[in-house]
Protein backbone atom coordinates (compact mmCIF):
# COMPACT_ATOMS: atom_id res chain seq x y z
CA UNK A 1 51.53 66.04 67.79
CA UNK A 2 54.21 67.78 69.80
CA UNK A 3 57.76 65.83 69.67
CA UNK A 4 58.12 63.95 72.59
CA UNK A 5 61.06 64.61 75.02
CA UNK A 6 63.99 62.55 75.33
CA UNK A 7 66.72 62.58 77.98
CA UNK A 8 69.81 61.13 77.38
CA UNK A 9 72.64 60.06 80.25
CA UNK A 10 75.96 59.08 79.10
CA UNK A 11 75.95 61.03 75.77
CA UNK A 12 79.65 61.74 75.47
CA UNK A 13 80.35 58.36 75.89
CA UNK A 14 80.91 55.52 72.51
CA UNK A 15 76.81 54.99 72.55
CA UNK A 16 75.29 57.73 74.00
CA UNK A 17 77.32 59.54 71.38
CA UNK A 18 76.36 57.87 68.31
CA UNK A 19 72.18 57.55 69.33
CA UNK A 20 71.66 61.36 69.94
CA UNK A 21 72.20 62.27 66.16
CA UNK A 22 69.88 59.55 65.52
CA UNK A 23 67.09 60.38 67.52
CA UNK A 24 67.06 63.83 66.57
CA UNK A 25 67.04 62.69 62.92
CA UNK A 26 63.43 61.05 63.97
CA UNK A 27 62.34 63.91 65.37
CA UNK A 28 62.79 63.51 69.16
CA UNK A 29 63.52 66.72 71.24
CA UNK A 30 66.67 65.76 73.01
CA UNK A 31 68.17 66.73 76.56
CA UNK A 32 71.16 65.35 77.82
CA UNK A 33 73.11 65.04 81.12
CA UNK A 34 76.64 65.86 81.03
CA UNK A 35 79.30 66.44 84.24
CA UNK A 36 81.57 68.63 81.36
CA UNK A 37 79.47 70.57 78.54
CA UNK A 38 82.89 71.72 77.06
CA UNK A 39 83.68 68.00 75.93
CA UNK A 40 80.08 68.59 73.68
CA UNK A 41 81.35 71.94 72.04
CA UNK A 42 82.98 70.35 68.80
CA UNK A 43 80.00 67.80 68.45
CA UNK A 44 77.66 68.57 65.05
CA UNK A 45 74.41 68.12 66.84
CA UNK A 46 75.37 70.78 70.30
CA UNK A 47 72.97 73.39 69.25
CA UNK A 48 70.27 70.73 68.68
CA UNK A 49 70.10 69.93 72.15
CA UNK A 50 69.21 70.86 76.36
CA UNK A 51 72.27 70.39 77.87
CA UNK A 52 71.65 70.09 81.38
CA UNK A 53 75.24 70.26 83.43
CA UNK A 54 75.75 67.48 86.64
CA UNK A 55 76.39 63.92 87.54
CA UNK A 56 74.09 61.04 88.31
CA UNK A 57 74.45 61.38 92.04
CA UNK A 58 73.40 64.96 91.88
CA UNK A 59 69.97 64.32 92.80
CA UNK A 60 68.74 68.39 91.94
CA UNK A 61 70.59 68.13 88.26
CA UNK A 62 68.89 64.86 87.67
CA UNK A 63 65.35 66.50 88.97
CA UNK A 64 66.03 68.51 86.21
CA UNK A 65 66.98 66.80 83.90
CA UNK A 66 64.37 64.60 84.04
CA UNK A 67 61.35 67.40 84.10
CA UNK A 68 58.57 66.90 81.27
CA UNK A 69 60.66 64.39 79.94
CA UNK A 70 59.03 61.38 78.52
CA UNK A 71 61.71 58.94 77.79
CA UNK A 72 65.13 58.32 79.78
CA UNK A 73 68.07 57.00 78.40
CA UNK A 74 70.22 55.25 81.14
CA UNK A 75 73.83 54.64 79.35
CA UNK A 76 76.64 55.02 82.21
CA UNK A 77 78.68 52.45 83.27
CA UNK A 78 81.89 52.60 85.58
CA UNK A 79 84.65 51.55 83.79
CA UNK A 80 86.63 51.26 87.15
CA UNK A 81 88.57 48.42 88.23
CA UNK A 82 89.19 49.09 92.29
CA UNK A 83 87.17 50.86 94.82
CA UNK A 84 83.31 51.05 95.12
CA UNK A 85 82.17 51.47 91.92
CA UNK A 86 79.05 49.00 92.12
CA UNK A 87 77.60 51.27 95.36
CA UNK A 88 78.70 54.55 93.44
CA UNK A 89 76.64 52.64 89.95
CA UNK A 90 73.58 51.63 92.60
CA UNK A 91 73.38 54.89 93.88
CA UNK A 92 73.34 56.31 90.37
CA UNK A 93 70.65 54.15 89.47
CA UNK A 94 68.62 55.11 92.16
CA UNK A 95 68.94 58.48 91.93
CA UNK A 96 67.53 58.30 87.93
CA UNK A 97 64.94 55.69 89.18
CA UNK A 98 63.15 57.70 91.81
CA UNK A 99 63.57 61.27 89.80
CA UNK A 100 61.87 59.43 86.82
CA UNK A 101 59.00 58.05 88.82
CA UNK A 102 58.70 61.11 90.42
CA UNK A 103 58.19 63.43 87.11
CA UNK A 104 56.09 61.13 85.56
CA UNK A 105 58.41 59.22 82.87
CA UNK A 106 56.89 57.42 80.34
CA UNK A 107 59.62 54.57 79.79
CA UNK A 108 63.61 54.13 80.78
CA UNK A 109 66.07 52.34 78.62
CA UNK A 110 68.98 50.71 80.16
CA UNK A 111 71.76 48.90 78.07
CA UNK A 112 73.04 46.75 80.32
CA UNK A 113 75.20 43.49 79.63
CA UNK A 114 74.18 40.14 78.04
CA UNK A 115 75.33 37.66 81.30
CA UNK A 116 74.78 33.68 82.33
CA UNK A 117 73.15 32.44 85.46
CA UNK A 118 75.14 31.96 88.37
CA UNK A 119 78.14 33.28 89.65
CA UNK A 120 79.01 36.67 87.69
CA UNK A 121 82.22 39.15 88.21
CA UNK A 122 82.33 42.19 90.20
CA UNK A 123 81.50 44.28 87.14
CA UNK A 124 78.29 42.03 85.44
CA UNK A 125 76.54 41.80 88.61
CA UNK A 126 76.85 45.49 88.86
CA UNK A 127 75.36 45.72 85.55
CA UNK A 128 72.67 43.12 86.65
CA UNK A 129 71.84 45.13 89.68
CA UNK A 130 71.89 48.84 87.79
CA UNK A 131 68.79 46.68 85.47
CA UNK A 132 66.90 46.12 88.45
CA UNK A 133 67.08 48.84 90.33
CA UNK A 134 65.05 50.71 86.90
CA UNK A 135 63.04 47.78 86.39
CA UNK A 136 61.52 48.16 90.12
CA UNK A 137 61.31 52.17 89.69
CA UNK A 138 57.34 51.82 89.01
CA UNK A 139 58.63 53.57 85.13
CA UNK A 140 57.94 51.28 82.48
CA UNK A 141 61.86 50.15 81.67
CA UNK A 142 63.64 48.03 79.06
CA UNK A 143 66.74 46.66 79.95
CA UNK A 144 69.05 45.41 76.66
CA UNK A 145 71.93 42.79 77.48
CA UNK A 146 74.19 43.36 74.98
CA UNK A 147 77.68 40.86 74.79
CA UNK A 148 80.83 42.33 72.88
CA UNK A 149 79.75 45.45 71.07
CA UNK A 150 81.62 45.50 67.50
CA UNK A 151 82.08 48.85 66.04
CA UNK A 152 84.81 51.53 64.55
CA UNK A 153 86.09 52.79 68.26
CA UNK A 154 84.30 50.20 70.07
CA UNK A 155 87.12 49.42 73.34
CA UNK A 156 86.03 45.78 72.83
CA UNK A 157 87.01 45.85 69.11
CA UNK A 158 90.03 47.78 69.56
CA UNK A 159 91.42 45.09 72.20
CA UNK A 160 90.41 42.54 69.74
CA UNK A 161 92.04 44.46 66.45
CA UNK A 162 95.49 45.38 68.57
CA UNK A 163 96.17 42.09 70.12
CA UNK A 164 95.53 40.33 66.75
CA UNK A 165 97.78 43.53 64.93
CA UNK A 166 100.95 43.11 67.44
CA UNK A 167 101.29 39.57 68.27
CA UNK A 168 101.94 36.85 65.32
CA UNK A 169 101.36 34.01 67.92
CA UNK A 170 99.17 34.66 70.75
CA UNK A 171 99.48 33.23 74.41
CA UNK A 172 95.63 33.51 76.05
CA UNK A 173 93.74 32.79 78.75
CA UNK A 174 91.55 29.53 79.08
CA UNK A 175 88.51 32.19 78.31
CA UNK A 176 89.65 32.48 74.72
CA UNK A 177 87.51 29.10 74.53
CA UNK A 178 84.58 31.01 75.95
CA UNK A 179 81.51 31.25 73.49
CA UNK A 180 80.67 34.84 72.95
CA UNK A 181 77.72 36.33 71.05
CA UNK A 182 79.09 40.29 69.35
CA UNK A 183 76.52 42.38 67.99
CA UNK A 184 77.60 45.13 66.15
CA UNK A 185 77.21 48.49 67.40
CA UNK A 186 74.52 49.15 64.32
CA UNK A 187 72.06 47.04 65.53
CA UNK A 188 72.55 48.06 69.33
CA UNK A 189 71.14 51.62 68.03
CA UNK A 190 68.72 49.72 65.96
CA UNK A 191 66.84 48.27 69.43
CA UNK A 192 67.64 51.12 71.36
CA UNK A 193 65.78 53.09 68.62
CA UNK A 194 62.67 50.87 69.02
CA UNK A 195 62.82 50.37 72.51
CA UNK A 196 61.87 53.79 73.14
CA UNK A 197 58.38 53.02 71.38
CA UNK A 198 57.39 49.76 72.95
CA UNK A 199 54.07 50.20 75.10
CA UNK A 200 54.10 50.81 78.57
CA UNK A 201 53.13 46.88 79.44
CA UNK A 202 56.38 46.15 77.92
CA UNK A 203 58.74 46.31 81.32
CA UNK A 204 61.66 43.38 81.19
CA UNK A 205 65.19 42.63 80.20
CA UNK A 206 65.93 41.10 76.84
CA UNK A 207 69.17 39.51 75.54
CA UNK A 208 70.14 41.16 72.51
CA UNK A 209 73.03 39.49 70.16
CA UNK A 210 73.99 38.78 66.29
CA UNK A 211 74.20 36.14 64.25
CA UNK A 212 77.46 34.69 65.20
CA UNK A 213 77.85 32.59 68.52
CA UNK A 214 81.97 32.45 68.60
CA UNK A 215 84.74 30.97 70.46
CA UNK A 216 87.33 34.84 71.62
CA UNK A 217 89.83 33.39 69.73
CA UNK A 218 87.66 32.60 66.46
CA UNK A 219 86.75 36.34 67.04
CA UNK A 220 90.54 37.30 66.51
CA UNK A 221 91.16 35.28 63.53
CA UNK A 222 88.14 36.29 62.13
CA UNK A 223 89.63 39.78 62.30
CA UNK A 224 92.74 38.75 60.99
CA UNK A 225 91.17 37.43 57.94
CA UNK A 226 89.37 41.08 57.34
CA UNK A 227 92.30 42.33 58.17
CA UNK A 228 94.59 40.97 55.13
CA UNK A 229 96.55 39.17 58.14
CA UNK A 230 97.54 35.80 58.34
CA UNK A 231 95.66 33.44 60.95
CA UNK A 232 97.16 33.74 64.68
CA UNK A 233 98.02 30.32 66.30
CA UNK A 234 96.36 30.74 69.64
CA UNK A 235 97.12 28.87 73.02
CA UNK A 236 95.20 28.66 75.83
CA UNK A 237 97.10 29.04 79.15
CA UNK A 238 96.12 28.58 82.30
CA UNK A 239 98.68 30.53 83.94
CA UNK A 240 97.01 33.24 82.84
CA UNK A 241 94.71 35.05 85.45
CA UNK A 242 92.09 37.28 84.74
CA UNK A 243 94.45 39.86 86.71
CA UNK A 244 97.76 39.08 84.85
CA UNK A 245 95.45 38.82 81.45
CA UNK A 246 94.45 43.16 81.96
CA UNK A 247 97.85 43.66 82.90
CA UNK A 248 99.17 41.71 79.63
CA UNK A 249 96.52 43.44 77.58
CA UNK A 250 97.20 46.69 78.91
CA UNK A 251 100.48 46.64 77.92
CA UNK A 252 100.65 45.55 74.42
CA UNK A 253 97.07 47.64 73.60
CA UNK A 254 96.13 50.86 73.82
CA UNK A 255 93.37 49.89 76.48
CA UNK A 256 94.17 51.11 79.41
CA UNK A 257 94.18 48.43 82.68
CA UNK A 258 90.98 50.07 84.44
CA UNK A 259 88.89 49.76 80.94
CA UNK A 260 90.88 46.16 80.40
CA UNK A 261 89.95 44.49 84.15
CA UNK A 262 85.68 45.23 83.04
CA UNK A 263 86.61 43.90 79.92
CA UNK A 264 87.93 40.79 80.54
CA UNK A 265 86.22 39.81 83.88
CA UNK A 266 83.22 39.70 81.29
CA UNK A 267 84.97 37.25 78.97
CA UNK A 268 85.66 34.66 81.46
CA UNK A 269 81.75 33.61 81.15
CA UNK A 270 79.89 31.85 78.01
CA UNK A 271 77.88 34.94 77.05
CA UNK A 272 75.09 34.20 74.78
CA UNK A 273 71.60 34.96 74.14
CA UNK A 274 69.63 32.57 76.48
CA UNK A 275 65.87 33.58 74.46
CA UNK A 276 64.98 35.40 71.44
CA UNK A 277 62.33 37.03 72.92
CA UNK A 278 62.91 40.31 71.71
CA UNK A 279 61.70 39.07 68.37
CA UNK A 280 58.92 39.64 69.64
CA UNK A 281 58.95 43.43 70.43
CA UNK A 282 61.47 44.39 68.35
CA UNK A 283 62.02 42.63 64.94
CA UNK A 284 65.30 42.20 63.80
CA UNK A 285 66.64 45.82 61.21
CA UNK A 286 65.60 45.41 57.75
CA UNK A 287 67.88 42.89 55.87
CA UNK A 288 69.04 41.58 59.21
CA UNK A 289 71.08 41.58 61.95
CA UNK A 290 74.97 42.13 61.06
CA UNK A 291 76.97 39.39 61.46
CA UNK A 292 80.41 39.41 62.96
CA UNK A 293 82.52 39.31 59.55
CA UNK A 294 80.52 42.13 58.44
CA UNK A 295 80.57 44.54 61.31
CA UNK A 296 84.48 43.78 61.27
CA UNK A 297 84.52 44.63 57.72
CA UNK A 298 82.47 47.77 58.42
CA UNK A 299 84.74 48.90 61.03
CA UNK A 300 88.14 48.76 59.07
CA UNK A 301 86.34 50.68 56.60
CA UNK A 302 85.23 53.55 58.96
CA UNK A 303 88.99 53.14 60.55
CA UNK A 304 90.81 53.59 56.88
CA UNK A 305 88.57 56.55 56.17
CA UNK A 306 89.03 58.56 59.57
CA UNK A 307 85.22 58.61 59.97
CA UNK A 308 84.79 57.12 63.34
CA UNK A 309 82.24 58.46 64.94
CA UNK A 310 82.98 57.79 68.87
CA UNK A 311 85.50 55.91 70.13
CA UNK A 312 86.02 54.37 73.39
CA UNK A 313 88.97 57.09 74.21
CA UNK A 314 86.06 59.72 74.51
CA UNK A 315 85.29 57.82 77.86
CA UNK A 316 86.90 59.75 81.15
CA UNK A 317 89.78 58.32 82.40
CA UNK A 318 89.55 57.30 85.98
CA UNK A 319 92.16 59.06 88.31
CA UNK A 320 93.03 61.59 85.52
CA UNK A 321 92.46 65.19 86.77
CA UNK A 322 89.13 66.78 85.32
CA UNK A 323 89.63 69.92 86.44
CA UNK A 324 90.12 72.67 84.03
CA UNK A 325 93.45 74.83 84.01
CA UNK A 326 92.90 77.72 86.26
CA UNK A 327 93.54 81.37 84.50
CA UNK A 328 96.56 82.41 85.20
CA UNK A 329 95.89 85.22 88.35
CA UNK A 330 94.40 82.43 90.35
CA UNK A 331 97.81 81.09 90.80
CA UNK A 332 98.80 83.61 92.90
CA UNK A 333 99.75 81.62 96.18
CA UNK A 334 100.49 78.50 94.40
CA UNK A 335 103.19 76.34 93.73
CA UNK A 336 103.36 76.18 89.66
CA UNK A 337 106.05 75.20 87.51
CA UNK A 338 106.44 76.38 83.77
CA UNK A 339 108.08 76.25 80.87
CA UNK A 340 107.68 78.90 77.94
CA UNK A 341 109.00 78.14 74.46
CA UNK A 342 108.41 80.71 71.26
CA UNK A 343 109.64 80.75 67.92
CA UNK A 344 109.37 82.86 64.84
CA UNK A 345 108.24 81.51 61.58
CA UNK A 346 108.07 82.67 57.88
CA UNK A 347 105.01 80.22 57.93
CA UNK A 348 101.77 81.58 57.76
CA UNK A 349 99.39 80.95 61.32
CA UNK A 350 97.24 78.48 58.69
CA UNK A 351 100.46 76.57 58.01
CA UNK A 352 101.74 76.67 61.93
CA UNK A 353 98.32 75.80 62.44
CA UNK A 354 97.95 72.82 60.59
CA UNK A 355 101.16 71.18 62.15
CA UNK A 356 99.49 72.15 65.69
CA UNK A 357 96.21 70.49 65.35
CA UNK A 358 97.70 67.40 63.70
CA UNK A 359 100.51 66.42 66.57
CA UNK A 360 100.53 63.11 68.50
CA UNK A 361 99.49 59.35 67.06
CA UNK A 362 101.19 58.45 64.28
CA UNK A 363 103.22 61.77 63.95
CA UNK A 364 104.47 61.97 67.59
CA UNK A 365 105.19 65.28 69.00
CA UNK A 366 108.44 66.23 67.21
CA UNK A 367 111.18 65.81 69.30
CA UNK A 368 113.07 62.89 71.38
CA UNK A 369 110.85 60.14 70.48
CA UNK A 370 112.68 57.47 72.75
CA UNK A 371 112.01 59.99 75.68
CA UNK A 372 108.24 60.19 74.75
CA UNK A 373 107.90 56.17 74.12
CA UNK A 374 110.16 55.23 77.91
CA UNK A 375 107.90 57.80 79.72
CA UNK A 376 104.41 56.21 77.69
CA UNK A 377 105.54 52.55 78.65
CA UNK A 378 106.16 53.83 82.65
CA UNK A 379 102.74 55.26 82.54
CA UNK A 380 101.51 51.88 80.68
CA UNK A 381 103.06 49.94 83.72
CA UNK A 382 101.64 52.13 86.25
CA UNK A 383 98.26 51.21 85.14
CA UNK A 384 97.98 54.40 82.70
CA UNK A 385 96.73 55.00 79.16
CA UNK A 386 100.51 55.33 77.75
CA UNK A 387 101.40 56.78 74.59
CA UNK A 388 99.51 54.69 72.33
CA UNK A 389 95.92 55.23 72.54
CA UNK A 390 96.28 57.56 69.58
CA UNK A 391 93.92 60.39 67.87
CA UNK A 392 90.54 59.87 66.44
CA UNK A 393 90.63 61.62 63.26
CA UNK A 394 94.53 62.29 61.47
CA UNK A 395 94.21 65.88 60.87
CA UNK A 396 91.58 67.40 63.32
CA UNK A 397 90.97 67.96 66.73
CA UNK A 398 87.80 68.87 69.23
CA UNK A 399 87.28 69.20 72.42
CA UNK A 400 87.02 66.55 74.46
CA UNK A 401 89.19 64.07 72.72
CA UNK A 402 92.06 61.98 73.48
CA UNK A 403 95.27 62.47 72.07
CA UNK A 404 97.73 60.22 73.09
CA UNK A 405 97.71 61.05 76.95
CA UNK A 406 96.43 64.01 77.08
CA UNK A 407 92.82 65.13 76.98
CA UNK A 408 91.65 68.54 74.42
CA UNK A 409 90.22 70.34 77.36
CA UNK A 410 90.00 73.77 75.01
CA UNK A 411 90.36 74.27 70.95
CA UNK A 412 90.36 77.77 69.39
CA UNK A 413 91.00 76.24 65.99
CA UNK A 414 93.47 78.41 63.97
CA UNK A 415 94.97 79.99 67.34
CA UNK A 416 95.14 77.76 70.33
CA UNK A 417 94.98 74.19 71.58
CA UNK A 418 95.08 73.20 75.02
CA UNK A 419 95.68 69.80 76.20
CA UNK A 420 95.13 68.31 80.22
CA UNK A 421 97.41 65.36 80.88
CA UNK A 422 95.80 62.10 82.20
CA UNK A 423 99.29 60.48 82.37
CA UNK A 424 100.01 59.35 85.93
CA UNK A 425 102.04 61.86 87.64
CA UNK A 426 101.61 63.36 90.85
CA UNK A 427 99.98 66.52 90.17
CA UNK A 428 98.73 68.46 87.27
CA UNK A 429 99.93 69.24 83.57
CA UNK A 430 98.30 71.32 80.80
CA UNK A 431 100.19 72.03 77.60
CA UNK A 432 99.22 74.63 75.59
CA UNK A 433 99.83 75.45 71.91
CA UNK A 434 99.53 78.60 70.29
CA UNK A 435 100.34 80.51 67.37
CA UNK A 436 99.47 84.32 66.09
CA UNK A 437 100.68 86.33 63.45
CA UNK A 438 104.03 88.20 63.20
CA UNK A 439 104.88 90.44 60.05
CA UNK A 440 104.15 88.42 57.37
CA UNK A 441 104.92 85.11 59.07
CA UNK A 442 103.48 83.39 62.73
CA UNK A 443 104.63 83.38 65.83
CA UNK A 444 104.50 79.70 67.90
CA UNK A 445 103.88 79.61 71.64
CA UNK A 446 104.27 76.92 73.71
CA UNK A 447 103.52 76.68 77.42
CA UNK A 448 103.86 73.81 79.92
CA UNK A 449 101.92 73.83 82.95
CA UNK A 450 102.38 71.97 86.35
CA UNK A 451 100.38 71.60 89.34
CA UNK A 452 102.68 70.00 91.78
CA UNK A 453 100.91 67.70 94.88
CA UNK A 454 103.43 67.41 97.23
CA UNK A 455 106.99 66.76 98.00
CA UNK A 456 106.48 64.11 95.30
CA UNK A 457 104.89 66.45 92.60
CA UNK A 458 107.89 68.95 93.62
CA UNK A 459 110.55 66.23 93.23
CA UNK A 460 109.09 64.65 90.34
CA UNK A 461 109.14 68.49 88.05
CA UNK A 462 113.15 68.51 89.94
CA UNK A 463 113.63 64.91 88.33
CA UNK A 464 112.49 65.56 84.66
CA UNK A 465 113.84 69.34 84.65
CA UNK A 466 117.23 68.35 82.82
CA UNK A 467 114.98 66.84 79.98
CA UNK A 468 112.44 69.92 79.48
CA UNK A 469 115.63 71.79 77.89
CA UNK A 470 116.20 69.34 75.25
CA UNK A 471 111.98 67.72 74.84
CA UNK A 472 110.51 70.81 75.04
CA UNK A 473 112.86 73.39 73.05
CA UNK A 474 113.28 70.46 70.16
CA UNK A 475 109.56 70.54 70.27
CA UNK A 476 109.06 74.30 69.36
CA UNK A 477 112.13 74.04 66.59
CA UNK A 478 110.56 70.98 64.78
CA UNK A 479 106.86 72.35 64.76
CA UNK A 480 107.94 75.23 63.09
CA UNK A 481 110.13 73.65 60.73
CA UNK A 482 107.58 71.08 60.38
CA UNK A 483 105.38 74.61 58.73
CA UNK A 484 107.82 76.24 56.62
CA UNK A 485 108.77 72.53 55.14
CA UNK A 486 105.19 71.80 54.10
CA UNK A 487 104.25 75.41 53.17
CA UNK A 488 106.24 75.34 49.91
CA UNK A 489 103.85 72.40 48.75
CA UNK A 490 100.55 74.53 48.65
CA UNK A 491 98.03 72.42 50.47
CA UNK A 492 99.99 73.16 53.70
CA UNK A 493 99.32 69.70 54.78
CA UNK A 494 101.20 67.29 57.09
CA UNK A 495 102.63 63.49 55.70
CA UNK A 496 101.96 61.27 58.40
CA UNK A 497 105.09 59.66 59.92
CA UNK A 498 107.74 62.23 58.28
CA UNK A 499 109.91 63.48 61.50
């Protein structure tokens, strides 16, 4: 029998980006639907799949995207905390809906969010109303409620893993009381998997959950104890709002406040299974589901290793600029600002290299780290991603993900990196990072880039000129002496935190 067709939506994102491997490891021929086919250049599996460029409300891409497919994968959600994201996530929704009905889809699979009755946040009955909208397509669909999803680069982990990290006693919201029901991310691909064989007189929502029905704050300490950490006294305030609570978790996380306000709008509910009736359709994995202490465990162990396999950073940042840098005659006309650093080395390109691809997270980016941390905490408190959201893997790079506050938005590994800020400023910055071979040695070139928009892009470049001297020519120095110091040591490599 012919392999049957499988389209996926959302596959750059934490799940989307983990379940395509696996369903071409069963033998599924898989399409996907992707606003930026650049971001799936680096991936292992890119020349295993359709790519099929456009967005959701594109209603020709979807059309196509959809054609002689037989199963849909529905796994976009709007991680947006203002503005009309529940009509944009209807109208999405719709779009998939009547293009699937339409060419003839055998089943859609939605994973939407595990929710009680009544009253629900802004975000949740979005989520609710995304489920029905494919459930009344005419398509046979499955809708999966999932609660906290536990996993190595899972956003809901990695609020739970910094706040527990940072603070040694932790003021919290009155939701911290809240039962909660994680399931690790495992065993969401485990009934995703599955889902996509149920018959067609299979057409409902199911809760899906683990083991462990938990309080948020036995979740934390339950980390901590994985963790090696002592046990956090916790204190439930009611002072704190769900609105101060993203602001307070933005700040002392990595997780920026528009992935935080979703986040914790969800946590102010009891979310647990209400049925088990997916028992029914889907048994539980082999050996069981994964309960909390475990996926935890699991986790760490991915985290130590620097074999995460998504991570929550993947996800677009809303506001950031998406737009690729324009080549350099299209300026022509334009205000642009620049600034040009190059340096000599008696470093090979390998060695310059290797310092290039491993800048940012726990290495910084070589010069005037108090300037780099003040300008990450204004971004944090303008509702940004900051400074500390970090790198995936130590020592490499792809396209597509986040470092620090800037985006890869092109890798020429060996040559040339090029990073898009998604720092809040008002315009936009590329910086790109080069080097080529000079005599027997390398030659380093660095270029900043800057869009201005407006009188306040043109005043803000005026404002932060005086610092570009000192930031940007320290920068070119240290990478270069960064190379010829670990040259001598014949694996060319990089220790982590050395300045």
């Amino acid at each position: 029998m012919e392999a049957r067709r499988v389209l996926v939506t959302g596959a750059t994102g934490y799940i989307g980006g983990r379940l395509v491997p696996r369903l071409l490891e069963r033998g599924y021929r898989v399409r996907v639907l992707v606003r930026s086919p650049a971001k799936l250049t680096d991936v292992p599996w890119a020349d295993q799949v359709e790519v099929v460029q456009g967005d959701l409300h594109d209603r020709a891409a979807v059309a196509a995207a959809v054609r002689a497919v037989d199963i849909v994968y529905y796994l976009v959600h709007s991680m947006r905390a203002t503005g009309d994201f529940d009509e944009e996530e209807a109208d999405a929704a719709r779009s998939v809906a009547e293009a699937s009905a339409a060419a003839g889809v055998q089943r859609i699979v939605y994973l939407g969010a595990l929710h009680p009755d009544g009253p629900l946040s802004r975000h949740l009955r979005s989520r609710v109303a995304v489920g029905r909208i494919l459930l009344g397509s005419g398509v046979p669909t499955v809708v999966l409620q999932a609660g906290v999803v536990i996993g190595s680069g899972s956003a809901s982990f990695e609020m739970i893993r910094q706040l527990t990290d940072v603070l040694p006693y932790m003021p919290a919201p009155r939701w911290v009381r809240n039962r909660i029901q994680p399931i690790a991310v495992r065993d969401v691909l485990h009934y995703l998997l599955a889902a996509a064989e149920l018959p067609p007189e299979v057409s409902r929502a199911f809760d899906i959950g683990g083991p462990d029905i938990l309080r948020y704050g036995q979740m934390m300490n339950g980390y901590a104890l994985e963790a090696g950490l002592r046990q956090r006294p916790i204190a439930s305030l009611p002072v704190f709002t769900p609105w101060l609570a993203s602001q307070w978790v933005n700040l002392v996380t990595p997780i920026p406040r528009a992935l935080a306000v979703p986040i914790i709008e969800s946590l102010q509910y009891d979310c647990v299974m209400r049925d088990h009736d997916i028992d029914a359709v889907i048994p539980p994995p082999e050996g069981g589901l994964t309960g909390y202490r475990a996926s935890v465990r699991l986790a760490l162990t991915r985290l130590n290793a620097g074999t995460v396999e998504t991570s929550w950073q993947d996800a677009s940042v809303s506001g950031a600029p998406s737009d690729p840098l324009p080549s350099d005659p299209e300026w022509s006309g334009h205000t642009v600002y620049t600034d040009v650093r190059e340096r000599t080395s008696t470093a090979t390109p390998d060695e310059v290299w290797r310092v290039i691809e491993g800048i940012g997270g726990d290495r910084g980016w070589y010069s005037f780290p108090l300037a780099w941390a003040l300008r990450g905490w204004l971004d944090k408190l303008a509702g940004g991603v900051g400074l500390r959201r970090g790198r995936r893997h130590a020592d490499r790079l792809q396209t597509g993900d986040a470092l620090d506050w800037w985006r890869v938005e092109r890798i020429e590994r060996g040559s040339s990196l090029r990073l898009r800020a998604e720092m809040r400023v008002p315009g936009r910055a590329w910086l790109e990072l080069g080097v080529e071979p000079d005599g027997a040695g390398a030659r380093y070139r660095q270029r900043a880039v800057f869009f201005p928009q407006g009188l306040a892009g043109r005043l803000y470049w005026l404002a932060i000129l005086p610092f570009h001297g000192v930031i940007f020519s320290g920068m070119a120095e240290r990478i270069v002496v960064e190379a010829e110091r670990a040259a001598p040591a014949g694996d060319g490599g990089v220790t982590p935190g050395e300045p």
